[in-house]
PDB file of N, CA and C in Angstrom:
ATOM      1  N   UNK A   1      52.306 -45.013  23.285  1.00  0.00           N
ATOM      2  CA  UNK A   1      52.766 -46.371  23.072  1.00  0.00           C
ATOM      3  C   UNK A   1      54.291 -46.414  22.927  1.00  0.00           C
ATOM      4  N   UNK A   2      54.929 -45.541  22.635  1.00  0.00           N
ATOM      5  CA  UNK A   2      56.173 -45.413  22.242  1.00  0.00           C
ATOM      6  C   UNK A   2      57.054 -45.189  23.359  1.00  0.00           C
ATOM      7  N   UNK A   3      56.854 -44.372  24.059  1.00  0.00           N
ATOM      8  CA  UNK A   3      57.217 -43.831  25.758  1.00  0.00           C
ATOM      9  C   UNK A   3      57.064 -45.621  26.284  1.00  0.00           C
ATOM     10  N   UNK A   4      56.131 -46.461  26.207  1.00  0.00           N
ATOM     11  CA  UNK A   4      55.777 -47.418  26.845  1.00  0.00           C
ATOM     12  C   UNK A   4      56.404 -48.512  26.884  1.00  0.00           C
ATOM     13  N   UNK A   5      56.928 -48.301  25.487  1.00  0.00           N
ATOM     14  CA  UNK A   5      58.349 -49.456  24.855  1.00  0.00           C
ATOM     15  C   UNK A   5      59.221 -48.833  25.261  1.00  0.00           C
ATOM     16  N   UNK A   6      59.665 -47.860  25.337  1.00  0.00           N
ATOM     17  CA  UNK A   6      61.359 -46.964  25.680  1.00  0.00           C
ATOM     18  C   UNK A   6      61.493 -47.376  27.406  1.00  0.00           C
ATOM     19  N   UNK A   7      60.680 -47.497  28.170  1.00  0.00           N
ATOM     20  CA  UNK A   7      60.578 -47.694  29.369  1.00  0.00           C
ATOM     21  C   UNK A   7      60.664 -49.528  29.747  1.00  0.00           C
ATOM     22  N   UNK A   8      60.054 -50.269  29.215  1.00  0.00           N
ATOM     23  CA  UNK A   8      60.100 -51.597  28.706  1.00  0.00           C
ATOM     24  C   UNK A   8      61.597 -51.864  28.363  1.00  0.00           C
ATOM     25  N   UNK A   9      62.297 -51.204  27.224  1.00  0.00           N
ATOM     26  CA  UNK A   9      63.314 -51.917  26.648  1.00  0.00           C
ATOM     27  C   UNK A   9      64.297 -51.027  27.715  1.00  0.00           C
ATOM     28  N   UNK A  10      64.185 -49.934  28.464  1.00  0.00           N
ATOM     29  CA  UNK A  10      65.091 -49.853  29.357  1.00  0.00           C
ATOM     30  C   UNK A  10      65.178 -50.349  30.885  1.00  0.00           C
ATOM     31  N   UNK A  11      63.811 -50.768  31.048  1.00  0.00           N
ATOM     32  CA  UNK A  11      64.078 -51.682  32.045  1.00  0.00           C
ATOM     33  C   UNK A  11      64.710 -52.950  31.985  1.00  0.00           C
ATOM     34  N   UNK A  12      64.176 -53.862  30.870  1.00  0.00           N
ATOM     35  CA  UNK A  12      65.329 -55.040  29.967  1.00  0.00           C
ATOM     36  C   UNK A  12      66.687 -54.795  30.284  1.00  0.00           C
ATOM     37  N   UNK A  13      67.085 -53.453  29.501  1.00  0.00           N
ATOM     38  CA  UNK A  13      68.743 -53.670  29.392  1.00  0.00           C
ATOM     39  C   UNK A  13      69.204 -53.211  30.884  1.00  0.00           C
ATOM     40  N   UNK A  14      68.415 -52.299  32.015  1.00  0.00           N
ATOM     41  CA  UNK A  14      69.193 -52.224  33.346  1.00  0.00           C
ATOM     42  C   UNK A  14      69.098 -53.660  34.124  1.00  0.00           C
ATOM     43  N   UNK A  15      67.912 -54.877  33.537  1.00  0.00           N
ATOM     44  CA  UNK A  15      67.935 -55.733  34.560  1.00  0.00           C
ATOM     45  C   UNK A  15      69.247 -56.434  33.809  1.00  0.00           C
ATOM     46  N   UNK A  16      69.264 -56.601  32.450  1.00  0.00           N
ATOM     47  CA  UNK A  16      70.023 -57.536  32.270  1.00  0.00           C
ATOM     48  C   UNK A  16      71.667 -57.140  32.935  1.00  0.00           C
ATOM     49  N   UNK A  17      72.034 -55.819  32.715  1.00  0.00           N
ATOM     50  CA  UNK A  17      73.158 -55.035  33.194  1.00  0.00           C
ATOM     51  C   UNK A  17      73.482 -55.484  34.546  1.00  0.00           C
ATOM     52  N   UNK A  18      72.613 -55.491  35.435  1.00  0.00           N
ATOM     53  CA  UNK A  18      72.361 -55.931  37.184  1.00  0.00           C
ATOM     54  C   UNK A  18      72.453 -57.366  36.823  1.00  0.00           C
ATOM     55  N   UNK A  19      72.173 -58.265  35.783  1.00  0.00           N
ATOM     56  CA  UNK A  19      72.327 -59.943  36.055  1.00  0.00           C
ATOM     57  C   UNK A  19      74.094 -60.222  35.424  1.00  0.00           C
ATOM     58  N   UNK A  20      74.254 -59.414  34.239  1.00  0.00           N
ATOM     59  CA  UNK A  20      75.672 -59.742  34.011  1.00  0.00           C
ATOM     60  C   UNK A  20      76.761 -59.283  35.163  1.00  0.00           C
ATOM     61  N   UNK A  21      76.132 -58.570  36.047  1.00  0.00           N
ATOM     62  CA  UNK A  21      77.697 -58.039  36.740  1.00  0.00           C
ATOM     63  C   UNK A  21      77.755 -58.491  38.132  1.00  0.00           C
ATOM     64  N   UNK A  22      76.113 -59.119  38.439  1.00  0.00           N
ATOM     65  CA  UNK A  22      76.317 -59.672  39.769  1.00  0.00           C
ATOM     66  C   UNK A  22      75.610 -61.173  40.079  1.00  0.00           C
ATOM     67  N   UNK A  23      75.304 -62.016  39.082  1.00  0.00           N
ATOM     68  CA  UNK A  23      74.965 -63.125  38.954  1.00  0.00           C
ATOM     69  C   UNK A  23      75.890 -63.964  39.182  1.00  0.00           C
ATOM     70  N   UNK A  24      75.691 -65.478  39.803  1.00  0.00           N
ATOM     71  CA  UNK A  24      77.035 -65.987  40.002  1.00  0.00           C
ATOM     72  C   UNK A  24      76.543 -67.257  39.423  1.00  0.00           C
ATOM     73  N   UNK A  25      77.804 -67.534  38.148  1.00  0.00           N
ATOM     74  CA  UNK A  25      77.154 -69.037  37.402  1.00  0.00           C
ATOM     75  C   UNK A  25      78.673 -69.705  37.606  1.00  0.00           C
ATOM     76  N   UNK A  26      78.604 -70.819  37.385  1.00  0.00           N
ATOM     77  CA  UNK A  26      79.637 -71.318  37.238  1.00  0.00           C
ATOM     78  C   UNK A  26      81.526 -71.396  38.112  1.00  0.00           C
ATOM     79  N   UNK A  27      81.069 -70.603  39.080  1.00  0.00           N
ATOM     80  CA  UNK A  27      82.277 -69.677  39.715  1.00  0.00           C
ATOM     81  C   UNK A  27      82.829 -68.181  39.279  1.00  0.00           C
ATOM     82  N   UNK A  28      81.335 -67.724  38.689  1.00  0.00           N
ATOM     83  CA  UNK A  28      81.892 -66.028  38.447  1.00  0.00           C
ATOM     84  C   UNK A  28      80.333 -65.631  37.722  1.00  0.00           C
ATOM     85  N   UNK A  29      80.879 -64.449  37.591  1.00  0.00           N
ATOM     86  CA  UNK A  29      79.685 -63.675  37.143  1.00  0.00           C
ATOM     87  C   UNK A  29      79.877 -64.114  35.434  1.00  0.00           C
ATOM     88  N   UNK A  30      78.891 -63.563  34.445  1.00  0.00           N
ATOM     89  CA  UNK A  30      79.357 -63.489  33.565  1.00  0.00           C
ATOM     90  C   UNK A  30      80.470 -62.709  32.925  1.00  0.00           C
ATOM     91  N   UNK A  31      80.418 -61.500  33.582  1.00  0.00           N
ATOM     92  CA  UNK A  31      81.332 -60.854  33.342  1.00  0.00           C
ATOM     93  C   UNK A  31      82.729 -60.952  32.971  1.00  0.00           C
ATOM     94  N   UNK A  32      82.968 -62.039  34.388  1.00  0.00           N
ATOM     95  CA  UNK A  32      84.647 -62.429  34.809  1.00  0.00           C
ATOM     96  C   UNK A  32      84.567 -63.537  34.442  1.00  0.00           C
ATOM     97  N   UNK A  33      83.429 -64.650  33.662  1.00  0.00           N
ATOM     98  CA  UNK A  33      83.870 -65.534  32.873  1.00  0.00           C
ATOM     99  C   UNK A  33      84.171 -65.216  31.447  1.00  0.00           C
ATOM    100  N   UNK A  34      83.207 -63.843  30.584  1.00  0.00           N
ATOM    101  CA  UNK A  34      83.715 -62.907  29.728  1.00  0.00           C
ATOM    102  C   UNK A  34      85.152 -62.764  29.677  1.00  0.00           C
ATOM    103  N   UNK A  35      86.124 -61.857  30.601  1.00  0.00           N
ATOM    104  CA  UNK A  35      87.156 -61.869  31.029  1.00  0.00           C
ATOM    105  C   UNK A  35      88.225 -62.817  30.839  1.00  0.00           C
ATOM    106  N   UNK A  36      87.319 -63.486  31.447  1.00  0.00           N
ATOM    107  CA  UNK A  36      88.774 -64.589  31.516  1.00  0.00           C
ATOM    108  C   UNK A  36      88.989 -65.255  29.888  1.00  0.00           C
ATOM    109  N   UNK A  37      87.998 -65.506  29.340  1.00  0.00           N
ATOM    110  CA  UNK A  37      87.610 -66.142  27.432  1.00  0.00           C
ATOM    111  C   UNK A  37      88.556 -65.244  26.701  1.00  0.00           C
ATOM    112  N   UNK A  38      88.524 -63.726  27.084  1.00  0.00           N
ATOM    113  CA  UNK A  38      89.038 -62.802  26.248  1.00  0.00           C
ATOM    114  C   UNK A  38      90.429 -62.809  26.804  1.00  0.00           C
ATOM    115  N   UNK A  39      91.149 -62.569  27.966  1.00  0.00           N
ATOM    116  CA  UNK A  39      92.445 -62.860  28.390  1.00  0.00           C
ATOM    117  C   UNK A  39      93.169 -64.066  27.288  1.00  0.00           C
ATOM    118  N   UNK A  40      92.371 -65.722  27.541  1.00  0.00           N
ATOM    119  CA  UNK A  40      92.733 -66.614  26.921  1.00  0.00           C
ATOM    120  C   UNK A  40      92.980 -66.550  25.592  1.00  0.00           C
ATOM    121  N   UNK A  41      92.182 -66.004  24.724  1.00  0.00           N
ATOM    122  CA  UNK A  41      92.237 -66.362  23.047  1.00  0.00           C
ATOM    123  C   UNK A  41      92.372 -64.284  23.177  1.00  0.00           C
ATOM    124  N   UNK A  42      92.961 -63.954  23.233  1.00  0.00           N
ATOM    125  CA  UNK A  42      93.386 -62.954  22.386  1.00  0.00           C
ATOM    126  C   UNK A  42      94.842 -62.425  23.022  1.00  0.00           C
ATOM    127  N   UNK A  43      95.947 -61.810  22.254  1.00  0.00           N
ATOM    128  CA  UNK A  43      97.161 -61.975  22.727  1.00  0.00           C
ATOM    129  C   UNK A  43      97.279 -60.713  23.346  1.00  0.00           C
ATOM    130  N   UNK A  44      98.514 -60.501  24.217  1.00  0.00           N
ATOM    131  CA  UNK A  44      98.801 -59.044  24.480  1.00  0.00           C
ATOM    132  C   UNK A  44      99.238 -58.223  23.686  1.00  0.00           C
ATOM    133  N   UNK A  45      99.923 -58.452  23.310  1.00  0.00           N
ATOM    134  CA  UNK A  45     100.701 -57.636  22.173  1.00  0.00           C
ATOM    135  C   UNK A  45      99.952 -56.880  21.810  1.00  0.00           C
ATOM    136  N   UNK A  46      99.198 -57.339  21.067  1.00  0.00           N
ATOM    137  CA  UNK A  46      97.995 -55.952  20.004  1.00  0.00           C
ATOM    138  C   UNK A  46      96.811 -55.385  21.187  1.00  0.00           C
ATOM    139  N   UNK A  47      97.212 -55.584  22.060  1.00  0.00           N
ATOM    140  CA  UNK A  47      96.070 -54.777  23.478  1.00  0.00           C
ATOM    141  C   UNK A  47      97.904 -54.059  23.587  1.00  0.00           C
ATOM    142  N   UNK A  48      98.766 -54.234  23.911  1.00  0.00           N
ATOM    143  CA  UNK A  48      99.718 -53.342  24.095  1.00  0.00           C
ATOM    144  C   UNK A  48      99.967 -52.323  23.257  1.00  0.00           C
ATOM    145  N   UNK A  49      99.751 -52.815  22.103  1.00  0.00           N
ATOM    146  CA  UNK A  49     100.182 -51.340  20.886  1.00  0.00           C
ATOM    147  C   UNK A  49      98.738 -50.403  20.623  1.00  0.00           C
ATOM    148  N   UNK A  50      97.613 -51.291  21.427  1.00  0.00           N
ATOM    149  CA  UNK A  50      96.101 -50.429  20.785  1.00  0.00           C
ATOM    150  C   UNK A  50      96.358 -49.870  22.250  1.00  0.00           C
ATOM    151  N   UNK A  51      96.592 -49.876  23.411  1.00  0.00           N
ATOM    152  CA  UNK A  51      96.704 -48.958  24.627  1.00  0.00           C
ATOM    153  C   UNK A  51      98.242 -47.759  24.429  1.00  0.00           C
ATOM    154  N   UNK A  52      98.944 -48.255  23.681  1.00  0.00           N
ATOM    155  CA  UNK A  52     100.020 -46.940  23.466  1.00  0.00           C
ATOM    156  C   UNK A  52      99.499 -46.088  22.410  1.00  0.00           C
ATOM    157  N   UNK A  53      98.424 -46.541  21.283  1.00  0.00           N
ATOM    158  CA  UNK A  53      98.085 -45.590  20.255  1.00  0.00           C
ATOM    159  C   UNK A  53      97.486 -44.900  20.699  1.00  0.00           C
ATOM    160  N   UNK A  54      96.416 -45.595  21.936  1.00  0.00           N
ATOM    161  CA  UNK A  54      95.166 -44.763  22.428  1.00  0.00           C
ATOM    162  C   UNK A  54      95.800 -43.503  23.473  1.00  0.00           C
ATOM    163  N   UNK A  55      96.642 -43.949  24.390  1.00  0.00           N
ATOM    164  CA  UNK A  55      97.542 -42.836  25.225  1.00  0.00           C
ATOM    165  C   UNK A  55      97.899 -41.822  24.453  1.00  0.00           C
ATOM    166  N   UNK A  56      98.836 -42.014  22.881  1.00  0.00           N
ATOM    167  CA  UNK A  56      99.377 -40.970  22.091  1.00  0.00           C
ATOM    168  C   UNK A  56      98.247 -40.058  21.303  1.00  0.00           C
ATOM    169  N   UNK A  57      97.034 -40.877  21.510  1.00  0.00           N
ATOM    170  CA  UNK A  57      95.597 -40.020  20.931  1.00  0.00           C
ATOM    171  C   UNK A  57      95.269 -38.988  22.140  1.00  0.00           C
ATOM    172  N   UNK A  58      95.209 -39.895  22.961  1.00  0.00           N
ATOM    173  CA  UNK A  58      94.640 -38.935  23.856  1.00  0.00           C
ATOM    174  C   UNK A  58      95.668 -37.621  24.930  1.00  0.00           C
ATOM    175  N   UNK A  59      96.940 -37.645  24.630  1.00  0.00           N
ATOM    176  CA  UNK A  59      97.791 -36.766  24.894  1.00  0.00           C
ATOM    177  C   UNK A  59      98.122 -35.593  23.361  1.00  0.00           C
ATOM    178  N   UNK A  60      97.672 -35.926  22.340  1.00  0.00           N
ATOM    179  CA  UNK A  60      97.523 -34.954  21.118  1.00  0.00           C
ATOM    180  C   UNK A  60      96.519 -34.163  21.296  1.00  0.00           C
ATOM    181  N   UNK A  61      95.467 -35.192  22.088  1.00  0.00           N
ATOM    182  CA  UNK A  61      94.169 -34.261  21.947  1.00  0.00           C
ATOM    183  C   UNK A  61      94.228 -33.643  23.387  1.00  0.00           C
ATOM    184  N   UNK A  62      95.065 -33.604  24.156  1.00  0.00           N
ATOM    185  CA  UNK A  62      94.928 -32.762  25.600  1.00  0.00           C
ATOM    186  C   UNK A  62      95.774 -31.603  25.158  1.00  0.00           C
ATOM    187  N   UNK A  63      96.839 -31.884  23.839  1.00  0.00           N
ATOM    188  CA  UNK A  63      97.886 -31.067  23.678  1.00  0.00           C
ATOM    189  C   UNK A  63      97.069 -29.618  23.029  1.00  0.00           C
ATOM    190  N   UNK A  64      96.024 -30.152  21.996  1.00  0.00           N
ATOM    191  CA  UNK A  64      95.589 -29.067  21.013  1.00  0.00           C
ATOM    192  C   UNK A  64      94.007 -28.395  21.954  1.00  0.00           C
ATOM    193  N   UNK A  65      93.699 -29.252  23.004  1.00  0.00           N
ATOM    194  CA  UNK A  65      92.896 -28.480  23.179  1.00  0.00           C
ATOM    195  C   UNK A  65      92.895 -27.311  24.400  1.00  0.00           C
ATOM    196  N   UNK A  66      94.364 -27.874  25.428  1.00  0.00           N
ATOM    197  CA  UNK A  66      94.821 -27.390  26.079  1.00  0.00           C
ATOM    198  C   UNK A  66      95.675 -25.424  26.011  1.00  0.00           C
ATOM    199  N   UNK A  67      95.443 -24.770  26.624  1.00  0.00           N
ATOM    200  CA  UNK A  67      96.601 -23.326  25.906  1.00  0.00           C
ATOM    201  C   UNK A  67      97.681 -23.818  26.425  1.00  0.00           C
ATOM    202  N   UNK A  68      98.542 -23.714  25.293  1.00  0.00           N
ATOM    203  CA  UNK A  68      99.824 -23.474  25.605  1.00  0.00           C
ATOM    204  C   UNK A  68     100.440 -22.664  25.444  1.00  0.00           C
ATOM    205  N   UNK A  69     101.876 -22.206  25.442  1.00  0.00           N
ATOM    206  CA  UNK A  69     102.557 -20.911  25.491  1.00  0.00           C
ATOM    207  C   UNK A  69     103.310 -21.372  23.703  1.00  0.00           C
ATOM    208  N   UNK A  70     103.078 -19.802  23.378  1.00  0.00           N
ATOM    209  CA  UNK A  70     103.364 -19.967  22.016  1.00  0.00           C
ATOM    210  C   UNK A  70     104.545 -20.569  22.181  1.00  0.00           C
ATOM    211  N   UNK A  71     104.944 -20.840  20.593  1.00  0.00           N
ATOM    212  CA  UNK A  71     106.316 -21.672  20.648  1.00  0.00           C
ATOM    213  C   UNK A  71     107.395 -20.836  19.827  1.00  0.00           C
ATOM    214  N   UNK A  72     106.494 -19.791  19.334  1.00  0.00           N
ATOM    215  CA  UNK A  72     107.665 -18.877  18.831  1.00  0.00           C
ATOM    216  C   UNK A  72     108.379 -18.059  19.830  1.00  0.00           C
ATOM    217  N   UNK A  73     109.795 -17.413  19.671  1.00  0.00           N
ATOM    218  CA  UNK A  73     110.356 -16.559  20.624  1.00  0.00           C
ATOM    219  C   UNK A  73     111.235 -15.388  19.660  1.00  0.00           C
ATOM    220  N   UNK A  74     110.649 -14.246  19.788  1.00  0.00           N
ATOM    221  CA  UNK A  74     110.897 -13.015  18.980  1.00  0.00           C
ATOM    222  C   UNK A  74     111.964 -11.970  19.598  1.00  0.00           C
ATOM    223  N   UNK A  75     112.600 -11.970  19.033  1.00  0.00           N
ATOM    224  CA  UNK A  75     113.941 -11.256  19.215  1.00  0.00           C
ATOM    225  C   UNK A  75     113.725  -9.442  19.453  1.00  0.00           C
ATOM    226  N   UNK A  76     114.124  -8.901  20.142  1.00  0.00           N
ATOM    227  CA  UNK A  76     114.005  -7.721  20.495  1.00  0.00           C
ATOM    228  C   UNK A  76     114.194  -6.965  18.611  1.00  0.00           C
ATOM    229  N   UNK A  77     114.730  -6.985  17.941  1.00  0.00           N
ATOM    230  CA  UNK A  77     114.894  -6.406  16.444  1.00  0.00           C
ATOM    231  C   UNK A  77     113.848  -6.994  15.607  1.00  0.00           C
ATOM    232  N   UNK A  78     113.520  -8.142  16.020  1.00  0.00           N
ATOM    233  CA  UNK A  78     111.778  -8.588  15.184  1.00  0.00           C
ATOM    234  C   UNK A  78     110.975  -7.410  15.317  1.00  0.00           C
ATOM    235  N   UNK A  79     110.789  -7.596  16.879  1.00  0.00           N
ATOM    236  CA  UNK A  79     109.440  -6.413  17.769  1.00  0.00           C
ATOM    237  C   UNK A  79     109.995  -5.263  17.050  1.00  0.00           C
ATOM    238  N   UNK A  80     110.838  -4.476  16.703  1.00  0.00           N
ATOM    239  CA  UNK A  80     110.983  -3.023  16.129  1.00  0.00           C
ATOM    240  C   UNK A  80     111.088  -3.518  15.242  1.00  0.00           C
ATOM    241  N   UNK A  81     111.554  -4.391  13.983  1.00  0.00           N
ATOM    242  CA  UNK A  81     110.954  -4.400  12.620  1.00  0.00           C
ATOM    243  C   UNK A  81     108.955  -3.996  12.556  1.00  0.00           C
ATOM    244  N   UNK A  82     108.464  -4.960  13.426  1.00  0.00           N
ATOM    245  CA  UNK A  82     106.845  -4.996  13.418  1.00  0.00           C
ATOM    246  C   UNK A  82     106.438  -3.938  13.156  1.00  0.00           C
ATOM    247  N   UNK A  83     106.887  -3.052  14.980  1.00  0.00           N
ATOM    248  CA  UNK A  83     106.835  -1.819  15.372  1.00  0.00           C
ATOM    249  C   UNK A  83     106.713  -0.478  14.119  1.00  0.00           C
ATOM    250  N   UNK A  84     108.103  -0.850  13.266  1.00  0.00           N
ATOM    251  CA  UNK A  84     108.490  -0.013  12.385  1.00  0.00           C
ATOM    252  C   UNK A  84     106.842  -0.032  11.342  1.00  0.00           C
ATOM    253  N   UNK A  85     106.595  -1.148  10.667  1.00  0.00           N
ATOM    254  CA  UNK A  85     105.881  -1.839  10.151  1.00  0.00           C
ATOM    255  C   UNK A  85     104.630  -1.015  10.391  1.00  0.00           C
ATOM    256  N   UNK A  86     103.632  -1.391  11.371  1.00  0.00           N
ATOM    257  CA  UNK A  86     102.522  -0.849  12.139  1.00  0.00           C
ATOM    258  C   UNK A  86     102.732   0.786  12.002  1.00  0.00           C
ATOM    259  N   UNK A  87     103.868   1.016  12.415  1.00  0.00           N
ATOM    260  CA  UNK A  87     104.004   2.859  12.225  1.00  0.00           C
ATOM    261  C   UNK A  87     103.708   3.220  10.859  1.00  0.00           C
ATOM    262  N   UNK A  88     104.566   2.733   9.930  1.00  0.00           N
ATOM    263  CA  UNK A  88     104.297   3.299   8.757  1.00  0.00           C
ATOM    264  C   UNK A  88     102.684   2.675   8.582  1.00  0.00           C
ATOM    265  N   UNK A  89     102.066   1.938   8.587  1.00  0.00           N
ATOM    266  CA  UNK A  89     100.796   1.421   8.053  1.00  0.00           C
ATOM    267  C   UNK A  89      99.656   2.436   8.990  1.00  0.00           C
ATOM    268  N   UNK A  90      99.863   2.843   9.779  1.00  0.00           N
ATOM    269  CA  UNK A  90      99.297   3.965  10.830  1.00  0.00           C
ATOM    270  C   UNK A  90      99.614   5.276  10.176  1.00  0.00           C
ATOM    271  N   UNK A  91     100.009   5.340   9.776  1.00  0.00           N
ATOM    272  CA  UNK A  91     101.140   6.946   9.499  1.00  0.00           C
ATOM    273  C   UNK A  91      99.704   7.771   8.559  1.00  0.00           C
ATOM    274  N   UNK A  92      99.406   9.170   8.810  1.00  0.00           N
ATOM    275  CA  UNK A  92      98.486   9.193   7.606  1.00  0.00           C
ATOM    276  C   UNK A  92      99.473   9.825   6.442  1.00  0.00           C
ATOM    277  N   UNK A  93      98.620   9.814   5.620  1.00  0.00           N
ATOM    278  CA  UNK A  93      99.129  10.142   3.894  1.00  0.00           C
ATOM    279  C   UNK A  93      98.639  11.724   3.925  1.00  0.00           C
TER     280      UNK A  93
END
C-alpha cells in the first residue's frame, strides 16, 4: 500500500511539474507569470548582494576542496635546520 501511494504522489507532482512549465494561461505559463510577480515586487539589490555572497561561498568552497600548492616557501637554511633536526632524532644513543 505504501509503494502504491509513493507512485500516486509521484505521478501528481511530475504531472503537475509538466502543467506548470508548459501550460499556457493567460499569455504564459505559470511559470513566467511566477516570474514576472517576483521581478515586480521584489527589488534587485538584495538578489545582487545574495548572488555575490553565493559566488564568494561557492569559490571558498572550490578553494578548500580543491589542492593547492602550499603557501609556505622554505628557505634553503630552514631545510638544513629540519635536516639537522631529523639527524639528531635518528641518531642512536
Amino acid at each position: 500500500m505504501g509503494f502504491l501511494k509513493f507512485v500516486v504522489w509521484t505521478a501528481c507532482c511530475i504531472a503537475l511539474g509538466i502543467y506548470v512549465s508548459t501550460a499556457r494561461y493567460e499569455g504564459g505559463t505559470p511559470l513566467e507569470q511566477l516570474e514576472r510577480v517576483w521581478r515586480r515586487h521584489v527589488p534587485a539589490a538584495p538578489m545582487t548582494a545574495l548572488r555575490s555572497e553565493v559566488k564568494g561561498a561557492v569559490e571558498s568552497a572550490k578553494a578548500a576542496v580543491s589542492p593547492a600548492r602550499p603557501s609556505e616557501r622554505h628557505t634553503p637554511e630552514d631545510r638544513e635546520a629540519v635536516n639537522r633536526l631529523i639527524a639528531r632524532r635518528t641518531a642512536p644513543k
